[in-house]
Protein backbone atom coordinates (compact mmCIF):
# COMPACT_ATOMS: atom_id res chain seq x y z
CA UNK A 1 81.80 132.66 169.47
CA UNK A 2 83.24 133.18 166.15
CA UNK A 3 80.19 135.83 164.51
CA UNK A 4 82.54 136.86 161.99
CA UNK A 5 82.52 140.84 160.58
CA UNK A 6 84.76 143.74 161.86
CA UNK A 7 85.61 143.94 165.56
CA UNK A 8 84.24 146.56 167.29
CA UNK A 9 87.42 149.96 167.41
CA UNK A 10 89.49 148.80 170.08
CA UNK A 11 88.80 150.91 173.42
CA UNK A 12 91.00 153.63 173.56
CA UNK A 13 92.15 153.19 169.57
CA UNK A 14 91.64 155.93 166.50
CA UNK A 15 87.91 156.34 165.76
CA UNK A 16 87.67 158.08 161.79
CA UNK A 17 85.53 161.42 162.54
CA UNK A 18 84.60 160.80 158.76
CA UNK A 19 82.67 157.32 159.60
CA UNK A 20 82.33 157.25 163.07
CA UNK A 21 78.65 156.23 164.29
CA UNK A 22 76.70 157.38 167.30
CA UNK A 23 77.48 153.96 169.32
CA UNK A 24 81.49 154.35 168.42
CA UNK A 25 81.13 158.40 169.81
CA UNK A 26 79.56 157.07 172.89
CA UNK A 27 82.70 155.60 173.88
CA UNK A 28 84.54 158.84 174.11
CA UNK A 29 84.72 160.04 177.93
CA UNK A 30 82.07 163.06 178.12
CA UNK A 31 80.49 162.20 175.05
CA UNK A 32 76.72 160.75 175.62
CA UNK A 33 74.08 159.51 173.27
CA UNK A 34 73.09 163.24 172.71
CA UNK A 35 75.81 164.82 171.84
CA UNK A 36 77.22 161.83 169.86
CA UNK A 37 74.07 161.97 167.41
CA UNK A 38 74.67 166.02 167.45
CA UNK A 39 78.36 165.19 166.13
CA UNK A 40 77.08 162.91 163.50
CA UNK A 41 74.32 165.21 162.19
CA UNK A 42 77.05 168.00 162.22
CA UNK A 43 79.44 165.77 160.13
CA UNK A 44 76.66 165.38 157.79
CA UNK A 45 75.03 168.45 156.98
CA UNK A 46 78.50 169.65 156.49
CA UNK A 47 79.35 166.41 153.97
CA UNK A 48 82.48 165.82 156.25
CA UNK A 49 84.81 167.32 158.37
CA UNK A 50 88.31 168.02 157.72
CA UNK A 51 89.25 168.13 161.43
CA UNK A 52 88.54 167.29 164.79
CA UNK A 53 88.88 170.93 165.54
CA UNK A 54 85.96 171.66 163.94
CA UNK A 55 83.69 169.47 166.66
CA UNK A 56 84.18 172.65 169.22
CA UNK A 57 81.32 174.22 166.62
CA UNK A 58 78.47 171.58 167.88
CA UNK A 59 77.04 172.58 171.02
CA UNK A 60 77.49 171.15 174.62
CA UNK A 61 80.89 170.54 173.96
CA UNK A 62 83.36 172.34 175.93
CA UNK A 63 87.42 172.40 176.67
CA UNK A 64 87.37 168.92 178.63
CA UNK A 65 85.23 167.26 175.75
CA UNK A 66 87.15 168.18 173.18
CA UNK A 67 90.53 166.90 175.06
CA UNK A 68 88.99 163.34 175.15
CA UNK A 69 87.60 163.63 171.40
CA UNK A 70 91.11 165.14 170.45
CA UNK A 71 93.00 161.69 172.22
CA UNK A 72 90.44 159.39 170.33
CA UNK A 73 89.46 160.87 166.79
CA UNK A 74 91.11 160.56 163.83
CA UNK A 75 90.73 162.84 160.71
């Protein structure tokens, strides 16, 4: 089973907050389908984000969520 391409991020590896994509988010304890398209439309209107910090703007994420996007997002 050799489909060739880039392996999916490793489970519990850095995701990039600059290219991340809703399924990639999804993977993130407390983050659902929702709130992972809410990050991504964030990230975009504001053409990037310069830190993870900057997630605890988009709604529905609290203290616990931003813990597990802290441990898994990269800059």
């Amino acid at each position: 089973s050799g489909s060739g391409g880039a392996p999916p991020a490793a489970e519990g590896g850095p995701i990039s907050l600059g290219t991340a994509t809703v399924e990639e988010l999804e993977t993130i304890d407390g983050i659902g389908p929702v709130t992972a398209r809410k990050i991504v439309e964030f990230r975009d209107r504001r053409g990037g984000l310069a830190s993870v910090e900057q997630l605890d703007e988009v709604s529905g994420i609290g203290p616990a969520t931003m813990e597990s996007l802290r441990s898994r997002l990269q800059p």
